[in-house]
Protein backbone atom coordinates (compact mmCIF):
# COMPACT_ATOMS: atom_id res chain seq x y z
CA UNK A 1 7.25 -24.45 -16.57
CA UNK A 2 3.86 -22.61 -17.31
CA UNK A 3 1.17 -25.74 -17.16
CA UNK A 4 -2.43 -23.91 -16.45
CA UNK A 5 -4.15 -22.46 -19.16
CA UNK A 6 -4.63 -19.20 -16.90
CA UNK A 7 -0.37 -19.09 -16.42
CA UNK A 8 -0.35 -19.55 -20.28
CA UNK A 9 -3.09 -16.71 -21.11
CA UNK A 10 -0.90 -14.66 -18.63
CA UNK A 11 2.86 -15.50 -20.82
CA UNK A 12 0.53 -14.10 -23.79
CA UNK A 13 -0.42 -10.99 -23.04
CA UNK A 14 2.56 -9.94 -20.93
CA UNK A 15 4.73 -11.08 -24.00
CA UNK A 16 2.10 -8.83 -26.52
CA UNK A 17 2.56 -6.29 -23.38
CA UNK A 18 6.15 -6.01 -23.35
CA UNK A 19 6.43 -5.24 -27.31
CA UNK A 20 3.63 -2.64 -26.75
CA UNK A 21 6.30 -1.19 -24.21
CA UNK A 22 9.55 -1.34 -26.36
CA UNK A 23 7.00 0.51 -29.33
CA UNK A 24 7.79 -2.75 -31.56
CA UNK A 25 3.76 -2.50 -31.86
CA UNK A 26 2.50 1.05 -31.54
CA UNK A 27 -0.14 3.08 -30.23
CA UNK A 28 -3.06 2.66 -33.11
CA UNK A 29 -1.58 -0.16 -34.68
CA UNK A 30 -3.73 -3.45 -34.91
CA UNK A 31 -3.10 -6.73 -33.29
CA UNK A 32 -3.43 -9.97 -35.13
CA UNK A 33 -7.40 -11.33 -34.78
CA UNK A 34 -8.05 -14.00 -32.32
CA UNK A 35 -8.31 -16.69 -34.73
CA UNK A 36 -4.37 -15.57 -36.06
CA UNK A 37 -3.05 -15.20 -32.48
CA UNK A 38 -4.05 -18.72 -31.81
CA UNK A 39 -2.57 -20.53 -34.82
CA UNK A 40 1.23 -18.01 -33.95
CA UNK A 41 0.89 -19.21 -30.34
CA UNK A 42 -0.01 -23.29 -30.84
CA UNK A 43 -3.38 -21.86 -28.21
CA UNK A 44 -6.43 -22.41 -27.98
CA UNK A 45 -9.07 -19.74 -29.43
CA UNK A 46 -10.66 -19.17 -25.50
CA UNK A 47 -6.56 -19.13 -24.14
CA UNK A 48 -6.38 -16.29 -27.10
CA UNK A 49 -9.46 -14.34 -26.44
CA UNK A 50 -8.44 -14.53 -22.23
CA UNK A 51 -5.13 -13.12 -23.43
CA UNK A 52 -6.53 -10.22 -25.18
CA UNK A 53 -9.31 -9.74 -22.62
CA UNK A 54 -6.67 -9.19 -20.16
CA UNK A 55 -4.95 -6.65 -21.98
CA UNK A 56 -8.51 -4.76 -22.79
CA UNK A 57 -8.71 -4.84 -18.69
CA UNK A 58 -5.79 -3.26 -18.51
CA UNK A 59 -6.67 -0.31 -21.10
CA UNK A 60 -3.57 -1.18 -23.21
CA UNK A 61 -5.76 -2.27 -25.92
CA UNK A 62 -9.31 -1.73 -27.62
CA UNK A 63 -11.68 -3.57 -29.14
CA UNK A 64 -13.23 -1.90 -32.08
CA UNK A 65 -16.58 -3.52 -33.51
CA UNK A 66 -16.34 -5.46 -36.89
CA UNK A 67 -12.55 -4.36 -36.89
CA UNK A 68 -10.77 -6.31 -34.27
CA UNK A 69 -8.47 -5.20 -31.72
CA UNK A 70 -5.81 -2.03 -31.04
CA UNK A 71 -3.20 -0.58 -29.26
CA UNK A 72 -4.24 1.49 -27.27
CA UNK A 73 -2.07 2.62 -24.70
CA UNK A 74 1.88 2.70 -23.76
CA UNK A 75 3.12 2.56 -20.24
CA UNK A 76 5.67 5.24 -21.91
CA UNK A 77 2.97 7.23 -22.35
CA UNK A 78 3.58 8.13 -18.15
CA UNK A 79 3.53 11.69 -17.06
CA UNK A 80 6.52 13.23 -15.35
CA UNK A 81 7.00 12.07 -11.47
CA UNK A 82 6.19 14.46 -9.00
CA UNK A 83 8.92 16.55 -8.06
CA UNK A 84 10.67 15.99 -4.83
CA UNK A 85 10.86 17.86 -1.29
CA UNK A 86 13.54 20.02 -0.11
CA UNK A 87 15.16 19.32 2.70
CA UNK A 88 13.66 21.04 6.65
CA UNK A 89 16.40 22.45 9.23
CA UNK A 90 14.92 21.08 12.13
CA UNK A 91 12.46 19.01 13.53
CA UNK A 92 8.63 19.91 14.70
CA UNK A 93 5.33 19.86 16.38
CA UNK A 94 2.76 17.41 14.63
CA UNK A 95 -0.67 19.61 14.14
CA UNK A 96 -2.49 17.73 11.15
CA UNK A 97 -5.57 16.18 13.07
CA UNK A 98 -8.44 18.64 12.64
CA UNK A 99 -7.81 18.10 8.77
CA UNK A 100 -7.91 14.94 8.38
CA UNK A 101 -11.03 14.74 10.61
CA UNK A 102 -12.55 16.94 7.67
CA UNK A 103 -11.29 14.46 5.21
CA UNK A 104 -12.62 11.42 6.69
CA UNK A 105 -15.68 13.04 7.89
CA UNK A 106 -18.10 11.33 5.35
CA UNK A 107 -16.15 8.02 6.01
CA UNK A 108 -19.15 5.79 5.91
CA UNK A 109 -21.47 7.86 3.44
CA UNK A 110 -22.45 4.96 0.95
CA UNK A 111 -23.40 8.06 -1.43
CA UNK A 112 -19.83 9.55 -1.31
CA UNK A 113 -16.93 8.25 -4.20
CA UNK A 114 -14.14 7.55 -1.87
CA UNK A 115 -11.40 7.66 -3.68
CA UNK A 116 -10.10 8.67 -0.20
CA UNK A 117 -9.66 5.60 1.54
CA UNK A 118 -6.58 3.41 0.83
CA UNK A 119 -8.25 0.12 1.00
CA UNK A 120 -9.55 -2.27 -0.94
CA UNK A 121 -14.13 -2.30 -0.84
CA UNK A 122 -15.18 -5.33 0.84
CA UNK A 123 -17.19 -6.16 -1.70
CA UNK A 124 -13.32 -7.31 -3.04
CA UNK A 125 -12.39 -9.27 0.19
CA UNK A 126 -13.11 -12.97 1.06
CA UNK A 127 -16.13 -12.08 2.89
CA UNK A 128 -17.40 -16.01 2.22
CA UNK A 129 -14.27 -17.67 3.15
CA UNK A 130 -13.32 -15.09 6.63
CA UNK A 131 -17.03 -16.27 7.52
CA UNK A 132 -16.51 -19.86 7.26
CA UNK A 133 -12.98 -19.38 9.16
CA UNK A 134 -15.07 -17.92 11.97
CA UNK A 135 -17.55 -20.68 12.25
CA UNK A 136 -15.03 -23.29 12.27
CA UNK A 137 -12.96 -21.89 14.93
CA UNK A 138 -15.88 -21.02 16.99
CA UNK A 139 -16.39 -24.73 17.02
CA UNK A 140 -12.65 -25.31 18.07
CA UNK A 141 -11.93 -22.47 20.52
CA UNK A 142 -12.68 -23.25 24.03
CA UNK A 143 -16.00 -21.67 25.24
CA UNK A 144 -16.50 -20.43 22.09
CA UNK A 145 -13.37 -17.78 22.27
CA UNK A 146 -15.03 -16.26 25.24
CA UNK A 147 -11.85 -16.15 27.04
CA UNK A 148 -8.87 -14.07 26.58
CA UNK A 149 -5.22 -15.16 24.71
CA UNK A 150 -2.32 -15.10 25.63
CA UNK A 151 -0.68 -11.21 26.21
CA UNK A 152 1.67 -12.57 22.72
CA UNK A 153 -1.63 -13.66 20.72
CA UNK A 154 -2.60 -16.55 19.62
CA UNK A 155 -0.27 -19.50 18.78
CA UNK A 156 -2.09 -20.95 15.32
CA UNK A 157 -1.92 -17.21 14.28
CA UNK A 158 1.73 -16.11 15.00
CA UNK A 159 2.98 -19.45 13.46
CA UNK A 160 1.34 -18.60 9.70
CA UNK A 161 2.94 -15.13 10.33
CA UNK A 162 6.02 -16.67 10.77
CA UNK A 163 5.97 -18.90 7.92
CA UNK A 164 4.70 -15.96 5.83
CA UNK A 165 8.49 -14.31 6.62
CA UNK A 166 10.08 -16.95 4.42
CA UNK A 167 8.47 -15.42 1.46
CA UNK A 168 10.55 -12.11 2.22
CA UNK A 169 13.63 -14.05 2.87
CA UNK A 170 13.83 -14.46 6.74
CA UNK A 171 13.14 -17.15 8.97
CA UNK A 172 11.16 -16.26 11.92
CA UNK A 173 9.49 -18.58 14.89
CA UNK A 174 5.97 -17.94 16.69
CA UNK A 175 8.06 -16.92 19.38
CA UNK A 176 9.71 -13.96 17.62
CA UNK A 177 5.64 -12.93 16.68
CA UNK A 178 3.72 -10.35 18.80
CA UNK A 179 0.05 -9.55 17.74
CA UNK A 180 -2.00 -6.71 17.97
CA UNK A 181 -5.94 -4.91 17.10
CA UNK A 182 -4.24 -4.00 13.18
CA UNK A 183 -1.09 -2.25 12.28
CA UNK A 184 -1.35 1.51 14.19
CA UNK A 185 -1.98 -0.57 17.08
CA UNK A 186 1.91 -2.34 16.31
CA UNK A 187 3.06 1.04 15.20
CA UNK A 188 1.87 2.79 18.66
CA UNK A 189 3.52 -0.02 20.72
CA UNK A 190 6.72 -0.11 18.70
CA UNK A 191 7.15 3.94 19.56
CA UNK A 192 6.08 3.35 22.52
CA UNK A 193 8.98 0.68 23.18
CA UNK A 194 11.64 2.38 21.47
CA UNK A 195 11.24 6.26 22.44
CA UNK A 196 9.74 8.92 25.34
CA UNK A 197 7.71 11.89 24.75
CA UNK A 198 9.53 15.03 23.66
CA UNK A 199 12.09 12.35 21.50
CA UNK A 200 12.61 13.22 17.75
CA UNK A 201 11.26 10.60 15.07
CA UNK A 202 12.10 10.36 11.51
CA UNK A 203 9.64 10.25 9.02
CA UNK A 204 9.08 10.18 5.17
CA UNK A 205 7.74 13.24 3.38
CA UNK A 206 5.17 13.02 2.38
CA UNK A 207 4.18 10.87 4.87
CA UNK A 208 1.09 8.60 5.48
CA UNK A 209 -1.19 11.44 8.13
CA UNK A 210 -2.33 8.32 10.24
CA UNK A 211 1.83 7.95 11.44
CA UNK A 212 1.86 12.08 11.59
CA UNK A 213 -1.24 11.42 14.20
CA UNK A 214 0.31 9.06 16.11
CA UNK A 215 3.43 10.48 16.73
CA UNK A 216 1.17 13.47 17.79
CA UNK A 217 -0.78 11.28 20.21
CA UNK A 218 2.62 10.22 21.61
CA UNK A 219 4.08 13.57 22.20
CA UNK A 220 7.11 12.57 19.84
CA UNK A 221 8.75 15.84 17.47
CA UNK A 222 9.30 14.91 13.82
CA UNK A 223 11.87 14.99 11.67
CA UNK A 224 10.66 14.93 7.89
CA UNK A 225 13.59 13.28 5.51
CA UNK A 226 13.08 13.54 2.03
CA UNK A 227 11.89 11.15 -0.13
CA UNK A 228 12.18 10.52 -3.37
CA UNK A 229 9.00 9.30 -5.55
CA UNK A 230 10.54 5.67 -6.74
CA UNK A 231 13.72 4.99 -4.60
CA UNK A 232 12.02 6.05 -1.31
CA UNK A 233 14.47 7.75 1.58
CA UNK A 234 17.26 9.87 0.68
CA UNK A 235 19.90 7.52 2.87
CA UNK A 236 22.31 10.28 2.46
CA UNK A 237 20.54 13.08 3.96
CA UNK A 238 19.26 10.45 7.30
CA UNK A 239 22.91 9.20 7.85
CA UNK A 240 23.77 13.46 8.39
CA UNK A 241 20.40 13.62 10.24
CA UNK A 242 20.44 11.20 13.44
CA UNK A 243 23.33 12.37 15.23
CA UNK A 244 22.42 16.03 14.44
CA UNK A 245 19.29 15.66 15.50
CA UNK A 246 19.24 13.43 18.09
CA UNK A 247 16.76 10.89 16.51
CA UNK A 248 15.89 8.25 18.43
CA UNK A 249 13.96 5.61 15.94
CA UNK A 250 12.81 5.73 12.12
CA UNK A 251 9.51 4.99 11.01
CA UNK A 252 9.29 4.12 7.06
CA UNK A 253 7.69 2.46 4.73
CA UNK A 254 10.48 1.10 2.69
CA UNK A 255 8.01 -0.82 0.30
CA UNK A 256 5.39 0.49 -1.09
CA UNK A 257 5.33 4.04 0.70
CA UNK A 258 1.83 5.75 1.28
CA UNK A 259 1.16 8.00 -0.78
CA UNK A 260 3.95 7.39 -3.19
CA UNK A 261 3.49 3.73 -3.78
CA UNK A 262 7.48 3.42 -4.10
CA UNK A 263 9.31 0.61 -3.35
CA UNK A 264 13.19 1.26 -1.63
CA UNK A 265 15.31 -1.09 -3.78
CA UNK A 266 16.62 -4.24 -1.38
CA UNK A 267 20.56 -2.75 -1.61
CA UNK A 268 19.28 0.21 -0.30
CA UNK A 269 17.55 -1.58 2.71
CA UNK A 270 20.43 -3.43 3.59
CA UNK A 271 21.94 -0.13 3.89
CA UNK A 272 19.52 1.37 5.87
CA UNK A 273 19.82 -1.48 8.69
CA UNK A 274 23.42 -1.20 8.95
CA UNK A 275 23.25 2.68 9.21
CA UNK A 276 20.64 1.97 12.38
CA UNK A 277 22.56 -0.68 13.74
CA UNK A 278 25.41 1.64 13.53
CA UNK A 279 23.68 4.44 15.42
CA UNK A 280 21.91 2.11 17.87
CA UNK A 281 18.68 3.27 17.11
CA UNK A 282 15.36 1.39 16.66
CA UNK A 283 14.19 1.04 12.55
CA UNK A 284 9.88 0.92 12.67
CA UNK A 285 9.11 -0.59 9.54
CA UNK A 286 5.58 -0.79 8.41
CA UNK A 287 4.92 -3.38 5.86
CA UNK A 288 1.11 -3.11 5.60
CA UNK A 289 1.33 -2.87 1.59
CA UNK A 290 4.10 -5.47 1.07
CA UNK A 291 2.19 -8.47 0.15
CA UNK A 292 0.18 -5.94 -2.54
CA UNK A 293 2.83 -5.91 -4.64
CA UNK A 294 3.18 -5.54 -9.09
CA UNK A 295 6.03 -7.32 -9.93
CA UNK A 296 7.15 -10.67 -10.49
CA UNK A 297 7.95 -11.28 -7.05
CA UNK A 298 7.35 -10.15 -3.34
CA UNK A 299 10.07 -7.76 -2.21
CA UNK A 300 12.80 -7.99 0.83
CA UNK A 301 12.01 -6.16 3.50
CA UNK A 302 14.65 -4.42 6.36
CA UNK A 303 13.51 -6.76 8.58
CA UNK A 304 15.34 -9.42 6.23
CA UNK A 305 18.66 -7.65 6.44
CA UNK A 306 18.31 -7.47 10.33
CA UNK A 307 20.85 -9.32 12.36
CA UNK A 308 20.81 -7.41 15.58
CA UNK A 309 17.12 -6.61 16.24
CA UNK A 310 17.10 -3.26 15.74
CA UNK A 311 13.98 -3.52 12.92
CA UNK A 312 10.42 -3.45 14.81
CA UNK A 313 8.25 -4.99 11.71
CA UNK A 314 4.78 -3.88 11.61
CA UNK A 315 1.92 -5.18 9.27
CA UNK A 316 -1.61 -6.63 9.39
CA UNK A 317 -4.57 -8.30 6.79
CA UNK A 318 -6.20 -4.84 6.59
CA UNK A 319 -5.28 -4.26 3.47
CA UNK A 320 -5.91 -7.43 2.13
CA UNK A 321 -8.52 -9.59 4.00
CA UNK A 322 -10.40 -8.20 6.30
CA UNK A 323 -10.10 -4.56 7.98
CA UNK A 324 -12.52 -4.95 10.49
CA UNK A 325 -11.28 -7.63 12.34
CA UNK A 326 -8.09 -5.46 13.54
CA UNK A 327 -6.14 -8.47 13.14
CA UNK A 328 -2.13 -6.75 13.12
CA UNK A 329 1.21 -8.01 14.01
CA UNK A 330 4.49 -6.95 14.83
CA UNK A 331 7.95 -8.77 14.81
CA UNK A 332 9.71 -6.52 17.22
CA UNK A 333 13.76 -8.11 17.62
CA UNK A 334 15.40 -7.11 20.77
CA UNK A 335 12.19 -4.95 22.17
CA UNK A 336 10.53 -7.91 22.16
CA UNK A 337 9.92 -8.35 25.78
CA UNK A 338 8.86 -4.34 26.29
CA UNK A 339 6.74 -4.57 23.60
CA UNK A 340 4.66 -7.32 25.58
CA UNK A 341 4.74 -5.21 28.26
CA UNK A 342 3.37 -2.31 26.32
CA UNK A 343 0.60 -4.13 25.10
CA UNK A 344 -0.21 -5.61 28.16
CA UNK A 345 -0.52 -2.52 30.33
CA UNK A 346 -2.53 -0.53 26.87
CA UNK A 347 -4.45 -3.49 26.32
CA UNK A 348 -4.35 -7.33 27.80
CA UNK A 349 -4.64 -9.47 25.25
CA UNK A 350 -6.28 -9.35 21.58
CA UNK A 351 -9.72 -9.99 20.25
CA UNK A 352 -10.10 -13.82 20.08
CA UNK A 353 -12.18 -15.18 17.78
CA UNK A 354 -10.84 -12.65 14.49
CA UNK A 355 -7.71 -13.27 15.50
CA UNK A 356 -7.97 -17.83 15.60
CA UNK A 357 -10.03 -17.03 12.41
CA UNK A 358 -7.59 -15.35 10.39
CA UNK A 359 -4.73 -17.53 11.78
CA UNK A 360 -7.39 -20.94 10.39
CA UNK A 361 -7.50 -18.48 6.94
CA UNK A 362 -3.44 -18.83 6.52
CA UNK A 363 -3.26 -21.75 7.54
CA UNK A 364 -5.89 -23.26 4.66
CA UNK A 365 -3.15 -21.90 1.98
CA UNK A 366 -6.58 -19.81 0.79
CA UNK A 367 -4.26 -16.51 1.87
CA UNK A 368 -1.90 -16.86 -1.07
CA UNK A 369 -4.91 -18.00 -3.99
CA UNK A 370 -6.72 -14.77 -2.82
CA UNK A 371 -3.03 -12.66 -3.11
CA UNK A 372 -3.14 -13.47 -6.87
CA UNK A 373 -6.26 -12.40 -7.94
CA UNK A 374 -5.67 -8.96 -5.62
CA UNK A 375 -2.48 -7.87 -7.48
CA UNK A 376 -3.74 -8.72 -10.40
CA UNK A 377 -7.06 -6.60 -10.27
CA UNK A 378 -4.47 -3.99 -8.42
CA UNK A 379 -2.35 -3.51 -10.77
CA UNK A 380 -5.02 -3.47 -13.70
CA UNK A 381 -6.81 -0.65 -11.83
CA UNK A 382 -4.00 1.50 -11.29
CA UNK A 383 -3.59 1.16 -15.15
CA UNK A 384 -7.20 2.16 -15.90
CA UNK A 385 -6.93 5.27 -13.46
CA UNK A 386 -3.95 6.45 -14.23
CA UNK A 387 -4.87 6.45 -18.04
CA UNK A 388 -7.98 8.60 -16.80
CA UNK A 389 -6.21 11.15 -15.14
CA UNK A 390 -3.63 11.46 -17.73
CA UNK A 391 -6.95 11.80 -19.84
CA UNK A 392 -9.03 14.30 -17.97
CA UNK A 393 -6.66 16.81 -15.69
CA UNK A 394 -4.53 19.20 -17.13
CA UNK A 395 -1.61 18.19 -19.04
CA UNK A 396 1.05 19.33 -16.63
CA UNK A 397 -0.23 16.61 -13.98
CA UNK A 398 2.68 14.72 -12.56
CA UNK A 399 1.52 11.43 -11.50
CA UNK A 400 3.49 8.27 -9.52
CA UNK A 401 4.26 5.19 -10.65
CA UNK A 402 3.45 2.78 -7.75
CA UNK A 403 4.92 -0.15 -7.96
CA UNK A 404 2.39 -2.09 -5.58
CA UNK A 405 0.00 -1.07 -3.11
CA UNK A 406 -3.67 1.00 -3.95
CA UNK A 407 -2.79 4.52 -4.23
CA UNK A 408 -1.38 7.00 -6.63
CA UNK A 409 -0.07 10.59 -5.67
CA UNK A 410 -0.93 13.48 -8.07
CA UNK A 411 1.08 16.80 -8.22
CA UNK A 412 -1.00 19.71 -9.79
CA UNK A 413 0.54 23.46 -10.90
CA UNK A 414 1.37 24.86 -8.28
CA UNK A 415 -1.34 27.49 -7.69
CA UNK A 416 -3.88 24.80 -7.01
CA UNK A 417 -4.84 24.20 -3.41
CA UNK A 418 -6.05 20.68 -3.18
CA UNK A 419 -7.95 21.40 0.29
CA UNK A 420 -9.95 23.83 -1.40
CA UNK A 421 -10.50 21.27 -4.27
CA UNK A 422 -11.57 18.54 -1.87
CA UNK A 423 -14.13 21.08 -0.62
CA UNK A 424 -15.55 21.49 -3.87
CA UNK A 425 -15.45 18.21 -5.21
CA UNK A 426 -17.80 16.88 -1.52
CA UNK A 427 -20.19 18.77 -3.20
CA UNK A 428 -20.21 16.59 -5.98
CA UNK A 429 -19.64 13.70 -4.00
CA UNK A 430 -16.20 12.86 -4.54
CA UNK A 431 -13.67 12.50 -1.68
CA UNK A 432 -9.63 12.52 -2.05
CA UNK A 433 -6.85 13.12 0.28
CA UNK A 434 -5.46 16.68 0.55
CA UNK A 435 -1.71 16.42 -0.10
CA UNK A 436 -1.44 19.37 2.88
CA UNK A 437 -2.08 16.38 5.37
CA UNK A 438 1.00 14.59 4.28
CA UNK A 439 2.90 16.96 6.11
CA UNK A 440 3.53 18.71 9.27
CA UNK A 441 4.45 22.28 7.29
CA UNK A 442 2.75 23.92 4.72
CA UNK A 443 3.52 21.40 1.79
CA UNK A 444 2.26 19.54 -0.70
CA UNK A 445 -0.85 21.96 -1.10
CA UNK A 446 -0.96 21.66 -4.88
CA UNK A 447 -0.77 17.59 -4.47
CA UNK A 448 -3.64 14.99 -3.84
CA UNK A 449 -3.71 11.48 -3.52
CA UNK A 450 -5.99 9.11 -4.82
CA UNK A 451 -6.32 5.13 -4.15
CA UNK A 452 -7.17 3.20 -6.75
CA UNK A 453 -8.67 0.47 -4.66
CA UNK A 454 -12.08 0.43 -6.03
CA UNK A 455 -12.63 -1.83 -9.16
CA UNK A 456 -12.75 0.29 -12.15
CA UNK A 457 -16.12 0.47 -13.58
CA UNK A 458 -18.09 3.84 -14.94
CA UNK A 459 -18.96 5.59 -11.93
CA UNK A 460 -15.60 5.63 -10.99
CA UNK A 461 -14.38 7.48 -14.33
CA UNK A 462 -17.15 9.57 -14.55
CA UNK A 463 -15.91 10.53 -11.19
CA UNK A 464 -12.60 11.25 -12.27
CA UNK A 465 -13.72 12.98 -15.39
CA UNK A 466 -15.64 15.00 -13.26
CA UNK A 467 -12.70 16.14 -10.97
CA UNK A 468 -10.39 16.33 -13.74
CA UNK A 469 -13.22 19.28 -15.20
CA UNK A 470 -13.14 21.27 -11.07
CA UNK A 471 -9.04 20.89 -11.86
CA UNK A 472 -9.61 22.89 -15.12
CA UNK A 473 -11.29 25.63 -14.15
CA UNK A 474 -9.10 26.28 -11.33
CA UNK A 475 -5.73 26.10 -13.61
């Protein structure tokens, strides 16, 4: 039962929000005023202007001066999804690296629009609370976290990770918990575990460049399975694909894929375990984006459905708290003990001190509180940019419909190369990822992606005005 006045502002406006969706109040229309809202709902006039204000935040509706308030926008309203890969014949070399140095060049240039980077500002995270985690466990850890942890991490910190498995439906101990310096680190020891240089890997496309580096680093081939834009990897074509190709481990992103945001329906996961536990093979699963999700309620992941311990999970706070403590974890089943060893011949042990303070940051319950507001502002901004784009680039834009996570991927016409674009727009200040670095072959050069992790203010639409005009002139 919804007690809180902030729960019942919420039931409001995603009650107004829904009939805005089924068109049973239409684009233009006007909504009851504030004072009429509250007398139909039995709330008070601030629950009723909250309500309203929420919507506004989301760009649904607008507030007109001396007239009252409108509907202003219909989730309907979406743009085509881009269009889907075709299949490759065989696997290959990973040469991406000198491009995405280009992209992320200008990385720490306060004077650049990022729209690049897929995480949240800090100016977002709980700077104030991470800081008071540190102090207090600087007062608890033994010389003052001088020393090193254990090779499996620290204790206080792998039991909050394992408690924070019940809330995707598994029941995990400390002991199952290995931790790392953030989620590539968990992702490199995972392939490390599982394969040997020259082995073929399976992959999304497009896929997040950062796993298309790695596998590089690691000497692995790649196989590129299609993927489709809200159901995520096309089982049908992978279950042909292993045996064919000799694959010896999967890396996906079953929820909340970078760059599509999509999230692989749970039926579909369960699937997907018993197809790897029927090959043998080892199932990477990187969960960086699961807790960012839209919906009502956090989804499954493989990892839930796995009985056998052939599903490596990988994820970290770096999306969510705080990236620059390179606090990451993995949950790694059967590889387990070669994992440790991995980790202790690549790097010893973990940082101390980030690592006791994030594990003192779950263990508050602040994690959870913090969560909320996140998804919320998340899910609002994706809203707000995607109603830019759709307003300022050409109208034959195909744009995804994330369901969680902080980016959106756009698919221009295809004469559009979105490398040269990117070029262009630096000179303006504005920084995207080229889709061409999704991919080991020449794809996705008419695509770009943009996160939608910074809080929607002016800048950031005169920013997207402004690429939506370079767009123009190129179509």
């Amino acid at each position: 039962m919804l007690k809180t006045a902030e729960h019942l502002y919420l039931q409001v406006a995603d009650n107004i929000e829904q009939l805005i969706e089924k068109e049973v109040l239409k684009i233009g229309e006007k909504l009851p005023s504030v004072r009429t809202l509250s007398k139909q709902q039995g709330i008070s006039l601030s629950t009723a202007f909250q309500a309203y204000y929420h919507l506004e935040s989301k760009g649904l509706i607008e507030s007109r001066p001396k007239s009252g308030y409108y509907i202003r926008f219909n989730t309907r309203r979406f743009p085509d999804i881009p269009s889907r890969c075709e299949p490759v014949k065989k696997a290959a070399e990973v040469t991406v690296s000198e491009m995405v140095q280009q992209v992320f060049h200008h990385m720490t240039n306060e004077d650049v629009m990022k729209f690049s980077v897929a995480t949240p500002p800090p100016a977002v995270l709980p700077a104030a609370k991470m800081a008071k985690a540190v102090v207090h466990v600087l007062r608890e850890l033994p010389y003052y976290g001088i020393g090193y942890e254990s090779v499996q991490g620290n204790l206080r910190l792998r039991r909050q990770i394992a408690l924070l498995s019940l809330g995707w439906g598994a029941a995990h101990t400390e002991n199952d918990v290995v931790t790392t310096n953030g989620c590539v680190d968990a992702l490199t020891l995972c392939l490390t575990a599982t394969t040997q240089p020259g082995d073929t890997i399976a992959i999304e496309s497009p896929s997040y460049y950062g796993a298309l580096q790695l596998a590089e680093s690691l000497g692995l081939k790649v196989l590129e399975v299609p993927t489709h834009p809200t159901t995520g990897v096309d089982l049908d074509y992978l279950d042909k694909a292993i045996p064919r190709h000799k694959i010896r481990a999967c890396l996906f992103v079953p929820n909340f894929n970078n760059p599509y945001g999509c999230c692989m329906p749970d039926e579909r996961k369960q699937e997907l375990v018993k197809m790897v536990e029927k090959y043998d093979i080892a199932l990477i699963e990187d969960d960086i984006y699961g807790d960012l999700y839209f919906g009502k309620q956090r989804p499954a992941t493989c990892k839930t459905f796995d009985k056998k311990g052939n599903v490596l999970y990988c994820s970290s706070i770096s999306k969510s708290v705080a990236p620059g403590f390179r606090v990451g974890w993995c949950i790694p089943g059967k590889y387990k003990e070669k994992v440790i060893q991995m980790k202790q011949n690549h790097s010893i042990a973990c940082s101390t001190i980030p690592h006791a303070a994030v594990g003192y940051f779950l263990e508050t319950g602040r994690y959870e509180n913090h969560l909320r507001n996140m998804r919320k502002a998340l899910h609002t901004q994706c809203l707000r940019y995607t109603q830019a784009i759709m307003e300022y680039f050409p109208e034959s834009t195909r744009i995804s419909r994330p369901q969680g996570g902080c980016v959106l991927w756009i698919e221009l016409e295809e004469h559009i190369n979105t490398f040269e674009l990117f070029q262009l727009a630096l000179k303006s200040k504005i920084s995207f990822c080229p889709g061409r670095i999704f991919s080991l072959r020449d794809r996705y050069s008419n695509c770009l992606r943009i996160s939608f992790g910074i809080p929607w203010s002016k800048q950031v639409d005169d920013n997207l005005k402004a690429l939506g005009k370079m767009i123009r002139k190129l179509s």
